[in-house]
Structures are given as C-alpha cells and as structure tokens.
PDB file of N, CA and C in Angstrom:
ATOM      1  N   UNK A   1      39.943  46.055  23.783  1.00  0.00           N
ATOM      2  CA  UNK A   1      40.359  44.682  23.961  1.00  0.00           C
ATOM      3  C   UNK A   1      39.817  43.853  22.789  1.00  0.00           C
ATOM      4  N   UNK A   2      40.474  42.700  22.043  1.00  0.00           N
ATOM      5  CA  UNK A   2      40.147  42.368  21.078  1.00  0.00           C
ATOM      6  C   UNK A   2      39.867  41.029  21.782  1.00  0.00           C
ATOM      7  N   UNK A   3      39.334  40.478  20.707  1.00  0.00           N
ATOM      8  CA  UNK A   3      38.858  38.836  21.236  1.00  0.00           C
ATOM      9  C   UNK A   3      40.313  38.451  20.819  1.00  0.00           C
ATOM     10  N   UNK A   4      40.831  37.312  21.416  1.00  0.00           N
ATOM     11  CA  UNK A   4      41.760  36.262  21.120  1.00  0.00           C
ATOM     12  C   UNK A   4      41.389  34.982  20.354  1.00  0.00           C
ATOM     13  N   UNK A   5      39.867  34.870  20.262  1.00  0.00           N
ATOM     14  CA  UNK A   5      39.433  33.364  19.734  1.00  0.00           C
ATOM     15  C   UNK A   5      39.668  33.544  17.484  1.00  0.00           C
ATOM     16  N   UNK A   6      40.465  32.890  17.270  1.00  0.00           N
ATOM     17  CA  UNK A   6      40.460  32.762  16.098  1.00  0.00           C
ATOM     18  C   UNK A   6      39.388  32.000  15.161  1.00  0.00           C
ATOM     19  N   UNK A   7      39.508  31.923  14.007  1.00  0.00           N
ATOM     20  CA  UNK A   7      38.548  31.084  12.955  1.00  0.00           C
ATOM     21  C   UNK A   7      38.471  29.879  13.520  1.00  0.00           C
ATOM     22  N   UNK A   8      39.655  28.844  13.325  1.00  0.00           N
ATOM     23  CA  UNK A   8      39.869  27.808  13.612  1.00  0.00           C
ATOM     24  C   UNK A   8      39.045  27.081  15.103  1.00  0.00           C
ATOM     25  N   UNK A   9      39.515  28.068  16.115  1.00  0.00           N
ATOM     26  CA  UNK A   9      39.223  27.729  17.331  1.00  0.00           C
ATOM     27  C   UNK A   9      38.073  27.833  17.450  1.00  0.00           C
ATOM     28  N   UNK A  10      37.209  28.827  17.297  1.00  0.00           N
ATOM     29  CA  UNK A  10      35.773  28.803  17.041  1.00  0.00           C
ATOM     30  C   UNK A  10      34.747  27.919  16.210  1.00  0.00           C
ATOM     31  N   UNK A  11      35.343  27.722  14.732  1.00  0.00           N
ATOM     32  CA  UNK A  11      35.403  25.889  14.080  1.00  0.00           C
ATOM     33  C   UNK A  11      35.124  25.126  15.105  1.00  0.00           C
ATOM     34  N   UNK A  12      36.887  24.841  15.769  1.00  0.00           N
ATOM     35  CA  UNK A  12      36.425  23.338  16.709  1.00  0.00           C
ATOM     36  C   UNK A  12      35.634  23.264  17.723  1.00  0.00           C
ATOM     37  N   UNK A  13      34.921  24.479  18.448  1.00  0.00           N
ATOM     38  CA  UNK A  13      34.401  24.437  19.529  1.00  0.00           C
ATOM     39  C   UNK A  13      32.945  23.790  18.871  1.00  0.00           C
ATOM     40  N   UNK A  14      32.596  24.565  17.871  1.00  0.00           N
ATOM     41  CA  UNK A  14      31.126  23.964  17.238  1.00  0.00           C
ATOM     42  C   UNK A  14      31.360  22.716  16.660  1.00  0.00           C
ATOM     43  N   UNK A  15      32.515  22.448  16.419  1.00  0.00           N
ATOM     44  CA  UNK A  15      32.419  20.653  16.202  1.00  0.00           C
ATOM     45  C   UNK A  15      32.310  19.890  17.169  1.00  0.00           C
ATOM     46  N   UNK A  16      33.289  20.262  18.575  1.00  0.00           N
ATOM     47  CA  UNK A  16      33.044  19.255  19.316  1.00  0.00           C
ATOM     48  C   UNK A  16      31.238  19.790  20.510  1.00  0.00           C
ATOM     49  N   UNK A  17      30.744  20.858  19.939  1.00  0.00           N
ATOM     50  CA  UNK A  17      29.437  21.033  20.667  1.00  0.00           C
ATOM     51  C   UNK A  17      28.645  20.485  19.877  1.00  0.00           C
ATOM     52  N   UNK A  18      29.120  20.050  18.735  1.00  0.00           N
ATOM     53  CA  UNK A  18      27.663  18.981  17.267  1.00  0.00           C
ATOM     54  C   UNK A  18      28.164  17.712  18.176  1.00  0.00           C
ATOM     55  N   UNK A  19      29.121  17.182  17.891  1.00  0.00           N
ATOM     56  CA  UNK A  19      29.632  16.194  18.248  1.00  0.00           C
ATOM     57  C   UNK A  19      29.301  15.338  20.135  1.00  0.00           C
ATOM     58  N   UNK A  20      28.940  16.283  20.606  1.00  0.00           N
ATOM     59  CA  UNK A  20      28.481  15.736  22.107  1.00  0.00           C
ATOM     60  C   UNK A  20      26.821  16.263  21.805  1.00  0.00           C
ATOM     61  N   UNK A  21      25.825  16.627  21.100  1.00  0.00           N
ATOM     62  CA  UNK A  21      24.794  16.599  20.775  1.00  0.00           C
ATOM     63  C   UNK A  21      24.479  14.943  19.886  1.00  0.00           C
ATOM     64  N   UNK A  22      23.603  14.540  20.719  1.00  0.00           N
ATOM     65  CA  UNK A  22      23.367  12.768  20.733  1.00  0.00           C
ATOM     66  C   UNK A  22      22.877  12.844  18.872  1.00  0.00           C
ATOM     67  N   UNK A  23      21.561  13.914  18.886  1.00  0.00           N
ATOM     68  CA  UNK A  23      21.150  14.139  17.390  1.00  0.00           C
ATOM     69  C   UNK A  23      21.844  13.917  16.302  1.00  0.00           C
ATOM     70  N   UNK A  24      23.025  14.654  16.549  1.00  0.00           N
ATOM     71  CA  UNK A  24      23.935  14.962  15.385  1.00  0.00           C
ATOM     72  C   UNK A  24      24.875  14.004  15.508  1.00  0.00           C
ATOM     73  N   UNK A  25      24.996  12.987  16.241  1.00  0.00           N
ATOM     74  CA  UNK A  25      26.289  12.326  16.825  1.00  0.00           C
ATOM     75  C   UNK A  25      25.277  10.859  16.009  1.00  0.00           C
ATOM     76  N   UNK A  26      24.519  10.472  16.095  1.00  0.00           N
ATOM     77  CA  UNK A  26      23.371   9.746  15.428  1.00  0.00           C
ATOM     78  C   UNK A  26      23.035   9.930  13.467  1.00  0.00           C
ATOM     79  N   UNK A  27      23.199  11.370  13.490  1.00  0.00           N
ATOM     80  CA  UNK A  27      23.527  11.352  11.961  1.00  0.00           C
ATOM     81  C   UNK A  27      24.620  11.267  11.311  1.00  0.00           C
ATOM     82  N   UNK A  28      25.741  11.641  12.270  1.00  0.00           N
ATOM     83  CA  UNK A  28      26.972  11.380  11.203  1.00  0.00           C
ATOM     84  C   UNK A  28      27.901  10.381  11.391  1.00  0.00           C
ATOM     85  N   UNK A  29      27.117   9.607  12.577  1.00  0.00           N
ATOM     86  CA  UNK A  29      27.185   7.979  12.238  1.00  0.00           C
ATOM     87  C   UNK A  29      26.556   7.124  11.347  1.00  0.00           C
ATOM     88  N   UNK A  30      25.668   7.709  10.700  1.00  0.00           N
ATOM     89  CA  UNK A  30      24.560   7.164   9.703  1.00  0.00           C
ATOM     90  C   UNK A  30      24.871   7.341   8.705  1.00  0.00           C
ATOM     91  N   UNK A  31      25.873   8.564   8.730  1.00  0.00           N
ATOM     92  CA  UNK A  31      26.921   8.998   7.568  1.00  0.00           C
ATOM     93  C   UNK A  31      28.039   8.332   7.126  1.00  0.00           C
ATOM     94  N   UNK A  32      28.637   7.681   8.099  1.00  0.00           N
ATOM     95  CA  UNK A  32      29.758   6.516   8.276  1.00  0.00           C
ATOM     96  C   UNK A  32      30.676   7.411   8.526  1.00  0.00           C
ATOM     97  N   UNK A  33      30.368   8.512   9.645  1.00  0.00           N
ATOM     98  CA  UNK A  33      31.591   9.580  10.469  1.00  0.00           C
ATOM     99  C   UNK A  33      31.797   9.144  11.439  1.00  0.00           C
ATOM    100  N   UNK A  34      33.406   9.257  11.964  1.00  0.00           N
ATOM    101  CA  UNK A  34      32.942   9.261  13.591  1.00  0.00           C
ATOM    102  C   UNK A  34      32.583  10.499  13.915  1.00  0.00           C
ATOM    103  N   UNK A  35      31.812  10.640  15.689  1.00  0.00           N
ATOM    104  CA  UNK A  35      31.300  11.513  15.637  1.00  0.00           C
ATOM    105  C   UNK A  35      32.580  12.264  16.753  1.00  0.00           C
ATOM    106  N   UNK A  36      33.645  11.520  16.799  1.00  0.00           N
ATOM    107  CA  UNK A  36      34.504  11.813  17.988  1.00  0.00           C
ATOM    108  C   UNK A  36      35.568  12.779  17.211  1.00  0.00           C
ATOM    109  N   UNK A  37      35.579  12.223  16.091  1.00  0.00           N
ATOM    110  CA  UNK A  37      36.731  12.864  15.010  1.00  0.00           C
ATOM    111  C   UNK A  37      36.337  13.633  13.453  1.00  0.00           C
ATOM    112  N   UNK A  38      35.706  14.364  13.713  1.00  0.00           N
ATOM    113  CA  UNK A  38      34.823  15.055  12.759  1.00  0.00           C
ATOM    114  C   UNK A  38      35.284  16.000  12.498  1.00  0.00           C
ATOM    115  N   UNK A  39      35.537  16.647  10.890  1.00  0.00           N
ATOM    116  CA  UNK A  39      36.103  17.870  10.857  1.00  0.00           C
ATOM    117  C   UNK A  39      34.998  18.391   9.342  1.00  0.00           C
ATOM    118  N   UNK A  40      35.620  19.348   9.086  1.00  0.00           N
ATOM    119  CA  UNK A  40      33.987  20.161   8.321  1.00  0.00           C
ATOM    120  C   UNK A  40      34.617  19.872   6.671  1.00  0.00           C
ATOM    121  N   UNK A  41      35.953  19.149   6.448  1.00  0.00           N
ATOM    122  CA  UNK A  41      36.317  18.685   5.136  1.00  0.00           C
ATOM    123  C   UNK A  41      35.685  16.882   5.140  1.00  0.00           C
ATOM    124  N   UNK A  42      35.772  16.371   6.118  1.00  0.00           N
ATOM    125  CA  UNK A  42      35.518  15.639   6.007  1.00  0.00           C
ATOM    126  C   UNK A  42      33.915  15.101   5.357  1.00  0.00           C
ATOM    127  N   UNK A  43      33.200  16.068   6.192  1.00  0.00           N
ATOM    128  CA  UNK A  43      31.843  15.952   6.151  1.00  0.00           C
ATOM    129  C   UNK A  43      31.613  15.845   4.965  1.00  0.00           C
ATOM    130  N   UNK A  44      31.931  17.506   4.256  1.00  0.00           N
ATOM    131  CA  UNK A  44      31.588  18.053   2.967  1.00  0.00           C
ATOM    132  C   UNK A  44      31.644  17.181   1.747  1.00  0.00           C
ATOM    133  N   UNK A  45      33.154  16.184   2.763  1.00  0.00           N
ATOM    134  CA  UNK A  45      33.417  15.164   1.436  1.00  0.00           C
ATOM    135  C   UNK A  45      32.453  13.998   1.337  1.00  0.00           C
ATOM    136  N   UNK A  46      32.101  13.718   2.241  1.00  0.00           N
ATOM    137  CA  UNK A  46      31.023  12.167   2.654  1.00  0.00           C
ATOM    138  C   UNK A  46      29.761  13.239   1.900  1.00  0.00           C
ATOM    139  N   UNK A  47      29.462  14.263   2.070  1.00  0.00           N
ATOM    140  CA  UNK A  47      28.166  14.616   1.683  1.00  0.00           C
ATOM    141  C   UNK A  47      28.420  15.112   0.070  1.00  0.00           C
ATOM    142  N   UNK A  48      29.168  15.192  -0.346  1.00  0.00           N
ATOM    143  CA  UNK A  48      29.871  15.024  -1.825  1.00  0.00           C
ATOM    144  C   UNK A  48      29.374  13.697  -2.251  1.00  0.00           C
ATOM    145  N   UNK A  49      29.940  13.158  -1.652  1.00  0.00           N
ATOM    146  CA  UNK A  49      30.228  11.583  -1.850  1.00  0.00           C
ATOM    147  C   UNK A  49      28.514  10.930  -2.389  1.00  0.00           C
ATOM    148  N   UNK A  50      27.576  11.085  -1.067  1.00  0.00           N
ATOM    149  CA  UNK A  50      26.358  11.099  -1.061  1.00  0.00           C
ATOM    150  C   UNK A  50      25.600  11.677  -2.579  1.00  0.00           C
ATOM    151  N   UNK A  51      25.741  12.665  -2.575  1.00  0.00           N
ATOM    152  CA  UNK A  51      25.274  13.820  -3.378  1.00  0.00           C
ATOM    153  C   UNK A  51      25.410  12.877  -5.181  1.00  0.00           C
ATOM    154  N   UNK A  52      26.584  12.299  -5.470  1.00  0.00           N
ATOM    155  CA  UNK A  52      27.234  12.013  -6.012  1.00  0.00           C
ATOM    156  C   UNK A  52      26.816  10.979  -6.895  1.00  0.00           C
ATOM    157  N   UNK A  53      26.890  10.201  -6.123  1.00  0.00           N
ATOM    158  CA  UNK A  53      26.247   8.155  -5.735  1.00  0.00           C
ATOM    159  C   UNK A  53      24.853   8.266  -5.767  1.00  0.00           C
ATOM    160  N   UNK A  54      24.008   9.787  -5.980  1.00  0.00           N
ATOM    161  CA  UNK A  54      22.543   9.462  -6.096  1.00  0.00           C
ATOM    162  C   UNK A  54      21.784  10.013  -7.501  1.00  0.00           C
ATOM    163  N   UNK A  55      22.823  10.493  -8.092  1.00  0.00           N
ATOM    164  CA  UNK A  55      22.940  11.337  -9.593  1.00  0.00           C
ATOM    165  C   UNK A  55      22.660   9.936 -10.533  1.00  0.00           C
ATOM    166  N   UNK A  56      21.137   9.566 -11.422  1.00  0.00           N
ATOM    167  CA  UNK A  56      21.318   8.496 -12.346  1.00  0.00           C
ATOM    168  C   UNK A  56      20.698   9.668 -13.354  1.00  0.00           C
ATOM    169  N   UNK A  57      20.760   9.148 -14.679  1.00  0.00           N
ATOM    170  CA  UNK A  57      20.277   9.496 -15.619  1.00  0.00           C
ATOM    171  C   UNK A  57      18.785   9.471 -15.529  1.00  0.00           C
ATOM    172  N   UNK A  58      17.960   9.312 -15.063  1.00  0.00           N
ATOM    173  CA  UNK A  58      16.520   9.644 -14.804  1.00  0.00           C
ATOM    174  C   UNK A  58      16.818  10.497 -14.075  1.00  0.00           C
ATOM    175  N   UNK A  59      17.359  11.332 -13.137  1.00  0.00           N
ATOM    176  CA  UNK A  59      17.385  12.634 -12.570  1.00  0.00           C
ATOM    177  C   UNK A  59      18.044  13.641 -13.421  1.00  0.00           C
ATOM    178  N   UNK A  60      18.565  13.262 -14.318  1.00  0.00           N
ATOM    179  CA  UNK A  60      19.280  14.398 -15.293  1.00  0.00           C
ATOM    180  C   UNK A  60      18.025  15.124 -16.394  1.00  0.00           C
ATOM    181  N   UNK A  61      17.941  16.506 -16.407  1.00  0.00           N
ATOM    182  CA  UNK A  61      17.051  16.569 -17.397  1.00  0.00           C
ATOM    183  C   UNK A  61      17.474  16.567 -18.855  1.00  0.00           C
ATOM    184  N   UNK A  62      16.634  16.364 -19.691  1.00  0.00           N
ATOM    185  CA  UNK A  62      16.445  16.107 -20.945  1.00  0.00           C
ATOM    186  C   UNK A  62      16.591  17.417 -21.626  1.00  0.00           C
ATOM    187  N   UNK A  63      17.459  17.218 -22.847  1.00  0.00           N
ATOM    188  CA  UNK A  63      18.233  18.594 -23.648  1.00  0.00           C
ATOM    189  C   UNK A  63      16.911  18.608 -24.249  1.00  0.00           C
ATOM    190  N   UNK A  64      16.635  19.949 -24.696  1.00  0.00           N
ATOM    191  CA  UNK A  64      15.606  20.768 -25.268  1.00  0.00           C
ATOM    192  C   UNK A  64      15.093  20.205 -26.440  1.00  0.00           C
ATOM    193  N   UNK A  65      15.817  19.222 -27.227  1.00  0.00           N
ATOM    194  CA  UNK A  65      15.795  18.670 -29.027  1.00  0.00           C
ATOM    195  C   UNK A  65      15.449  17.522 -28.208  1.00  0.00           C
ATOM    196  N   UNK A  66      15.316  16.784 -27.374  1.00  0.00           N
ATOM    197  CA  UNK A  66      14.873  15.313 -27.195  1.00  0.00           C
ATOM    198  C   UNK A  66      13.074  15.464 -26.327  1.00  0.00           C
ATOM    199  N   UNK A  67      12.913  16.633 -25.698  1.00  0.00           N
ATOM    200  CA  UNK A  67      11.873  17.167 -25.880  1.00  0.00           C
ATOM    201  C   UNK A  67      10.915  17.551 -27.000  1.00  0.00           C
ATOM    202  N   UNK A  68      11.768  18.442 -27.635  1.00  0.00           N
ATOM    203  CA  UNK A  68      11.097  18.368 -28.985  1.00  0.00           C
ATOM    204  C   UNK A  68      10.442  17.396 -30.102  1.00  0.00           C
ATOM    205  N   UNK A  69      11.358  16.307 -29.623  1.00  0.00           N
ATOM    206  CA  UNK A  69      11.390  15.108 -30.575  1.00  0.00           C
ATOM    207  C   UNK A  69      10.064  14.660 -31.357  1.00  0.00           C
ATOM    208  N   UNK A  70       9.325  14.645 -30.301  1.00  0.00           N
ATOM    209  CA  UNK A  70       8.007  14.305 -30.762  1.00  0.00           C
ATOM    210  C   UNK A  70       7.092  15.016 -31.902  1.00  0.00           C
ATOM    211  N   UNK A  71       7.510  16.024 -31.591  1.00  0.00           N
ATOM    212  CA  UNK A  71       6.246  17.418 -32.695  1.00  0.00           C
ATOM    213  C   UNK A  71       7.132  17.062 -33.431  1.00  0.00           C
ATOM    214  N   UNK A  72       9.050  17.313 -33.713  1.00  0.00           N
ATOM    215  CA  UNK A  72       9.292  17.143 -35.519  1.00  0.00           C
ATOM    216  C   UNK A  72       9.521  15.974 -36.268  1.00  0.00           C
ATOM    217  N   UNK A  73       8.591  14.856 -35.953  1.00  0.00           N
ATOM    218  CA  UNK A  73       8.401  13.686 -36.466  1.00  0.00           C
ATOM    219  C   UNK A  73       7.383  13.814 -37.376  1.00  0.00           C
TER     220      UNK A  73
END
C-alpha cells in the first residue's frame, strides 16, 4: 500500500500546523505575513527581502589591495 499524501499536501499541512502555533503566528506577523495565508514562496521572499534591506557597505568586506593599502605607502 502506498501513501496517497503528496509533496504539496504534506507542505500545506505544516503550514497550516506553523500557522495555528501562536509562536510562529507572532513572528510572521512581525514579518508583515499573514499568518492565515502563508505559503513557503512567500516567506522566502519577505526573508529575501529582509536579508536584503540589511546589506550596507560596512558589512561588505574589504578587497585584499585596500587592506594592503597601508604597508605600500
């Protein structure tokens, strides 16, 4: 006997079991998700989004010759 539950269906069951967990229903409102209508592209994209919007040039490191800079002066 094989299972009948597909990818998909197994997907939505763990979305809507995050989604009635108060925890998680609390963070991805904090996320600006609903937590009623949540899907795992969506997320990825808000946490893209996040990821994104926190990238400045003081977090970028410094190329190897601007390191150097100092000693070949």
């Amino acid at each position: 006997m094989e299972p009948s539950a597909d990818l998909s269906t197994i997907l939505n069951r763990i979305l809507d079991t995050a989604a009635d967990n108060l925890r998680v229903a609390k963070i991805l409102i904090q996320l600006g998700l609903d937590p009623n209508n949540i899907t795992f592209d969506a997320l990825f994209n808000r946490l893209i989004e996040i990821v994104l919007a926190n990238i400045t040039l003081t977090n970028m490191p410094k190329s190897p010759a601007r390191r150097l800079q100092p000693l070949l002066v």
